[in-house]
PDB file of N, CA and C in Angstrom:
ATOM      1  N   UNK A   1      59.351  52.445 -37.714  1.00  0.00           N
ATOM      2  CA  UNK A   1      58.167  51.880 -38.346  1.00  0.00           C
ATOM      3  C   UNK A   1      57.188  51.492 -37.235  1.00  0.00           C
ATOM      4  N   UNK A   2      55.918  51.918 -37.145  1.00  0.00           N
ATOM      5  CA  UNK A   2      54.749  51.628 -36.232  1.00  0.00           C
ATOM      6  C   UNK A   2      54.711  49.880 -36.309  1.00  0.00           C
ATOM      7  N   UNK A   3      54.065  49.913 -35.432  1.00  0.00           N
ATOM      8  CA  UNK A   3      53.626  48.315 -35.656  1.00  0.00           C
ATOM      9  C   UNK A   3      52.383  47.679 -36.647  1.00  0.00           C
ATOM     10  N   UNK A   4      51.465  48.874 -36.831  1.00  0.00           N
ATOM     11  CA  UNK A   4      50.230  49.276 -37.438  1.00  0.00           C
ATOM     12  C   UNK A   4      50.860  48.267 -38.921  1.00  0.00           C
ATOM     13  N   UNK A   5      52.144  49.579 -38.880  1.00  0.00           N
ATOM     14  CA  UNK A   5      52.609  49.022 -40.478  1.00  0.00           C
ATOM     15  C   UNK A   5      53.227  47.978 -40.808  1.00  0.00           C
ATOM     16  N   UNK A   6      53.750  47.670 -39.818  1.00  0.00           N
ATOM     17  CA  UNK A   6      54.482  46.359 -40.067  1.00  0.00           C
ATOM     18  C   UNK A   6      53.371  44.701 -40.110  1.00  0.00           C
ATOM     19  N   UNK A   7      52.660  45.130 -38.946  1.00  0.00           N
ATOM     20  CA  UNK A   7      50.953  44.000 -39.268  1.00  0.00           C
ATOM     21  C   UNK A   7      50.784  44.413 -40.875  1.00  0.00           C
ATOM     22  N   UNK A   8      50.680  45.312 -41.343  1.00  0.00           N
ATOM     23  CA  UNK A   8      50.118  45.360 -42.522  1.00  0.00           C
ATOM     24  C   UNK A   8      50.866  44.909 -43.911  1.00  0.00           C
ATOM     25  N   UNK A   9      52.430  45.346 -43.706  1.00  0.00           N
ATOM     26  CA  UNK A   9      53.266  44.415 -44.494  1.00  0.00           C
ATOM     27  C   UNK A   9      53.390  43.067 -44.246  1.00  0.00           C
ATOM     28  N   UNK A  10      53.220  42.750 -43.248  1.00  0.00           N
ATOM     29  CA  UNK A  10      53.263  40.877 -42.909  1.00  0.00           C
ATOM     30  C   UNK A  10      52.165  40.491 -43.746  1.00  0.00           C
ATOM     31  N   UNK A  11      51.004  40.973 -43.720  1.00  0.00           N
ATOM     32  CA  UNK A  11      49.539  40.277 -43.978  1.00  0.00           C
ATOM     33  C   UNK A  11      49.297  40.262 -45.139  1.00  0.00           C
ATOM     34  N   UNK A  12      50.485  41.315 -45.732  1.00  0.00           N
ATOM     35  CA  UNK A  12      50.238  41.270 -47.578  1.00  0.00           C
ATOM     36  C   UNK A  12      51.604  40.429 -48.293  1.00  0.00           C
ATOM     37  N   UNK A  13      52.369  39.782 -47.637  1.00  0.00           N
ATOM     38  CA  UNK A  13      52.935  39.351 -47.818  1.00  0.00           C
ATOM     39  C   UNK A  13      52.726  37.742 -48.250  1.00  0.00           C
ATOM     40  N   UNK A  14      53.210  36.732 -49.431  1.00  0.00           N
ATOM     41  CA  UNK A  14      52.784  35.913 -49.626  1.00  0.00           C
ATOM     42  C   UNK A  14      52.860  34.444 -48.347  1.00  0.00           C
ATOM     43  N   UNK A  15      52.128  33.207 -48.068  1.00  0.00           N
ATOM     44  CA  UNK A  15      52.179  32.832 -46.933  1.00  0.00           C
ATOM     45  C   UNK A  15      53.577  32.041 -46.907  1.00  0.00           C
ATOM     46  N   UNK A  16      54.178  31.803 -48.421  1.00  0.00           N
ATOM     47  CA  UNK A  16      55.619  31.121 -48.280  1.00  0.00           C
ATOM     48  C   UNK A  16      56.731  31.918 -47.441  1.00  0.00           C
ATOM     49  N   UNK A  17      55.829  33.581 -47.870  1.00  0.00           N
ATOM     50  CA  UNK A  17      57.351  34.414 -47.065  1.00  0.00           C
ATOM     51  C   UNK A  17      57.176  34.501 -45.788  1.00  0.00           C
ATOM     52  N   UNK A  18      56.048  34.061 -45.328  1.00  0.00           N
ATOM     53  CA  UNK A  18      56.006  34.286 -43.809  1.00  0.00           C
ATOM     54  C   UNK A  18      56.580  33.189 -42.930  1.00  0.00           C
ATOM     55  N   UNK A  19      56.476  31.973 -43.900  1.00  0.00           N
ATOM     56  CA  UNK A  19      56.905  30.608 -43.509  1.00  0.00           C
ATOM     57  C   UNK A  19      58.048  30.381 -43.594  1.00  0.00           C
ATOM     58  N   UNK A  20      58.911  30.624 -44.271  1.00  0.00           N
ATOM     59  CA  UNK A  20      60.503  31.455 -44.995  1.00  0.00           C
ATOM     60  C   UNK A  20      60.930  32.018 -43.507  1.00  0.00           C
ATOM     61  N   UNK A  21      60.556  33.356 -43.237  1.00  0.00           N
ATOM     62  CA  UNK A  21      60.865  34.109 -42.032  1.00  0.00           C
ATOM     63  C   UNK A  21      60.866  33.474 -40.906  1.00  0.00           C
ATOM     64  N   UNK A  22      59.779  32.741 -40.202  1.00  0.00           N
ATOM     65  CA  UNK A  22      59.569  31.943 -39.304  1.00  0.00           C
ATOM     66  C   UNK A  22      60.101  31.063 -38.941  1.00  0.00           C
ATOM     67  N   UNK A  23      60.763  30.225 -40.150  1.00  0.00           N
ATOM     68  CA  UNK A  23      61.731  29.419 -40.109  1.00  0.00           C
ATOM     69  C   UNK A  23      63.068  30.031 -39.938  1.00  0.00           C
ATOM     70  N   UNK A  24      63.758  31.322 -40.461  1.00  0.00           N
ATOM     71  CA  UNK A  24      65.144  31.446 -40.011  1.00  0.00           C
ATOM     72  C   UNK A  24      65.168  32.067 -39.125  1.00  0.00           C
ATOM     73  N   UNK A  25      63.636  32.523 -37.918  1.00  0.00           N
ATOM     74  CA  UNK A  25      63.829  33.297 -36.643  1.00  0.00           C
ATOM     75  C   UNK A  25      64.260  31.891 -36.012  1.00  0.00           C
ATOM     76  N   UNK A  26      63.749  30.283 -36.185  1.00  0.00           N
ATOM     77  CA  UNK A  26      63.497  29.613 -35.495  1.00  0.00           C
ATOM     78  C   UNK A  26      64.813  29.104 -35.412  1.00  0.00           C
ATOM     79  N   UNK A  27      65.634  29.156 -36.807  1.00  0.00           N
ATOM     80  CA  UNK A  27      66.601  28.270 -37.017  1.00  0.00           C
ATOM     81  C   UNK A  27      67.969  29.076 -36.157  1.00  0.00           C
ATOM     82  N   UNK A  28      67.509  30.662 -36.193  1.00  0.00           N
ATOM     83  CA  UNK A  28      68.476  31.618 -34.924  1.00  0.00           C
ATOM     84  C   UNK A  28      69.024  31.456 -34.040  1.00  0.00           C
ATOM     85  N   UNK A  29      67.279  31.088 -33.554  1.00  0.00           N
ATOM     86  CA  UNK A  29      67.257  30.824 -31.808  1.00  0.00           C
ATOM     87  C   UNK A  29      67.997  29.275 -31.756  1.00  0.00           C
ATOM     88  N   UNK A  30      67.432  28.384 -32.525  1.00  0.00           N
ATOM     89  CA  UNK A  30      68.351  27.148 -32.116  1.00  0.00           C
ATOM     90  C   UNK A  30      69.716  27.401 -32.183  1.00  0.00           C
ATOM     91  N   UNK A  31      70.195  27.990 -33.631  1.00  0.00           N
ATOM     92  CA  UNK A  31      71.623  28.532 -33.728  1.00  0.00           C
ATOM     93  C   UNK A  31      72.496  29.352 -32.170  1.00  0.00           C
ATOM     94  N   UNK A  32      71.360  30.522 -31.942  1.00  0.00           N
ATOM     95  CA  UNK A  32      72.259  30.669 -30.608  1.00  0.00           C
ATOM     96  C   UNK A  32      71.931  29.861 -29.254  1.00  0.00           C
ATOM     97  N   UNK A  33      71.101  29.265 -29.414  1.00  0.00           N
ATOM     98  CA  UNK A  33      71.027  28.086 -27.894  1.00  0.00           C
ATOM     99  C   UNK A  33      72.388  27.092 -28.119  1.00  0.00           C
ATOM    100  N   UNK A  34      72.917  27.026 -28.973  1.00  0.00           N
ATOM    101  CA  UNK A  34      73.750  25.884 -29.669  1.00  0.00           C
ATOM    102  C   UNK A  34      75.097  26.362 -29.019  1.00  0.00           C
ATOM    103  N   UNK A  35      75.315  27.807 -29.407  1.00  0.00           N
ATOM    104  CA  UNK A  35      76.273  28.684 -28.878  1.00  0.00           C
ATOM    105  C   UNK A  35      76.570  28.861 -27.674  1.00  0.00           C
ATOM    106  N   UNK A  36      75.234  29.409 -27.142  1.00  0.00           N
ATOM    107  CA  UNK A  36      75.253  29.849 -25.718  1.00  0.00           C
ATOM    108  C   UNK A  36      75.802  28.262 -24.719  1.00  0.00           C
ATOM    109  N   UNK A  37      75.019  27.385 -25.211  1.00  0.00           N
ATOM    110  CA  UNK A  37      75.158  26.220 -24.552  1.00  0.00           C
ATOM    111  C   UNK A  37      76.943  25.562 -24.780  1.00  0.00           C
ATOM    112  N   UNK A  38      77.930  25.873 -26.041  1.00  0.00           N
ATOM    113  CA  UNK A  38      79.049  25.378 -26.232  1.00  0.00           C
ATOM    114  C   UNK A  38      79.846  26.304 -25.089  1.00  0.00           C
ATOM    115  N   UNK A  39      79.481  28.163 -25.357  1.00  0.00           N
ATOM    116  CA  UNK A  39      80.051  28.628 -24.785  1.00  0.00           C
ATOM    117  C   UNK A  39      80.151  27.979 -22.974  1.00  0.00           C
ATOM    118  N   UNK A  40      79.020  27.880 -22.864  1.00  0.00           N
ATOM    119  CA  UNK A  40      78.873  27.701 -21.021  1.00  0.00           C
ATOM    120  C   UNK A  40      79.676  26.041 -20.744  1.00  0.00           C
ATOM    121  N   UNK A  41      79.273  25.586 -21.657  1.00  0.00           N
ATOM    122  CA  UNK A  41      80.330  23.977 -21.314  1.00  0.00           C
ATOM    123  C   UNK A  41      82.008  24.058 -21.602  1.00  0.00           C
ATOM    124  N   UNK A  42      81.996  24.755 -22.560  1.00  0.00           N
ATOM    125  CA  UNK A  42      83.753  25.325 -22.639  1.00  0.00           C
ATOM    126  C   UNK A  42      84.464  25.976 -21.301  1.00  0.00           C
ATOM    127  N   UNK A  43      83.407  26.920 -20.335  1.00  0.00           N
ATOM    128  CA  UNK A  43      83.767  27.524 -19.760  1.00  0.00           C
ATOM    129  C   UNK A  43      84.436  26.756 -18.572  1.00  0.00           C
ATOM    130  N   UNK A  44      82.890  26.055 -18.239  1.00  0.00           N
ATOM    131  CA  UNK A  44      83.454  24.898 -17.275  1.00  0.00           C
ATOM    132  C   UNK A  44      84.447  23.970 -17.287  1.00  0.00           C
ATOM    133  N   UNK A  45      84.318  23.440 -18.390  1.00  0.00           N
ATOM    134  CA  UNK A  45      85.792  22.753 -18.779  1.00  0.00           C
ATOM    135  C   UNK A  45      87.079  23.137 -18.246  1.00  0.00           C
ATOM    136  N   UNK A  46      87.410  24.674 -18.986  1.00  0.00           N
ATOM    137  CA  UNK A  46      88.438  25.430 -18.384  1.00  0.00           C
ATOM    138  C   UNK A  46      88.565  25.163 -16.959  1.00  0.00           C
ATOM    139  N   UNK A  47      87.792  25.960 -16.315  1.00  0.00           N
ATOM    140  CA  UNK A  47      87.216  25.800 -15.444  1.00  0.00           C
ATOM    141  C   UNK A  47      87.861  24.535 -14.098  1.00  0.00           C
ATOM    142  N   UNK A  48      87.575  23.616 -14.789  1.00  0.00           N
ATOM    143  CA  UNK A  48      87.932  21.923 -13.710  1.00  0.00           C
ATOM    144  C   UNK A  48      89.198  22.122 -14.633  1.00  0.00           C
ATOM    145  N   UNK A  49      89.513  22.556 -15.493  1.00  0.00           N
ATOM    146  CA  UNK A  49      90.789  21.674 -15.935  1.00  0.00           C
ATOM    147  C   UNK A  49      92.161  22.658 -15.466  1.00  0.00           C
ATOM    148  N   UNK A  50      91.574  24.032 -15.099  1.00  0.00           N
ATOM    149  CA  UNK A  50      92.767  24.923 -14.166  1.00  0.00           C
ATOM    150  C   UNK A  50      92.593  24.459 -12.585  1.00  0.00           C
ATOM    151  N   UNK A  51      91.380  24.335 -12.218  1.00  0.00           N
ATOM    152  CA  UNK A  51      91.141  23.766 -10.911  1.00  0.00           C
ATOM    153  C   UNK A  51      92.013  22.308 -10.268  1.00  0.00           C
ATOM    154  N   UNK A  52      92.062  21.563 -11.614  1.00  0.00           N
ATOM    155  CA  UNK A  52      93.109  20.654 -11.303  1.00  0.00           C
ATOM    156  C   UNK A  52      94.243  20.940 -11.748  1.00  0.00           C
ATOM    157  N   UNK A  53      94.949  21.526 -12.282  1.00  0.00           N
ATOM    158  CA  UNK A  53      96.156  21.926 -12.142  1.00  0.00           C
ATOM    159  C   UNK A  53      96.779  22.398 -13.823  1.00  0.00           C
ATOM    160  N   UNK A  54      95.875  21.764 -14.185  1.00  0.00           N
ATOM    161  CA  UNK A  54      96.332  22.074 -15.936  1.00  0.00           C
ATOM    162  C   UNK A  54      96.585  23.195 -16.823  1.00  0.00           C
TER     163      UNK A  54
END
């Protein structure tokens, strides 16, 4: 799909659905910052807790 067309389906689209969309790109990105961030503190954890002997 061009981009041409996709501007043109967004713009005919009502403004709740755009506000709808916007919100679960937003709610994503927090969703995987949430992730990314458990994953990287889990890691470390491991991490010090084989480093000390565990």
């Amino acid at each position: 799909m061009h981009a041409t067309e996709q501007y043109r389906r967004r713009a005919a689209e009502p403004a709740g659905n755009r506000r709808r969309h916007t919100t679960q790109r937003a709610l994503g990105l927090v969703l995987n910052a949430m992730v990314l961030f458990s994953t990287r503190y889990m890691d470390a954890a491991l991490t010090k807790l084989r480093a000390d002997g565990f």
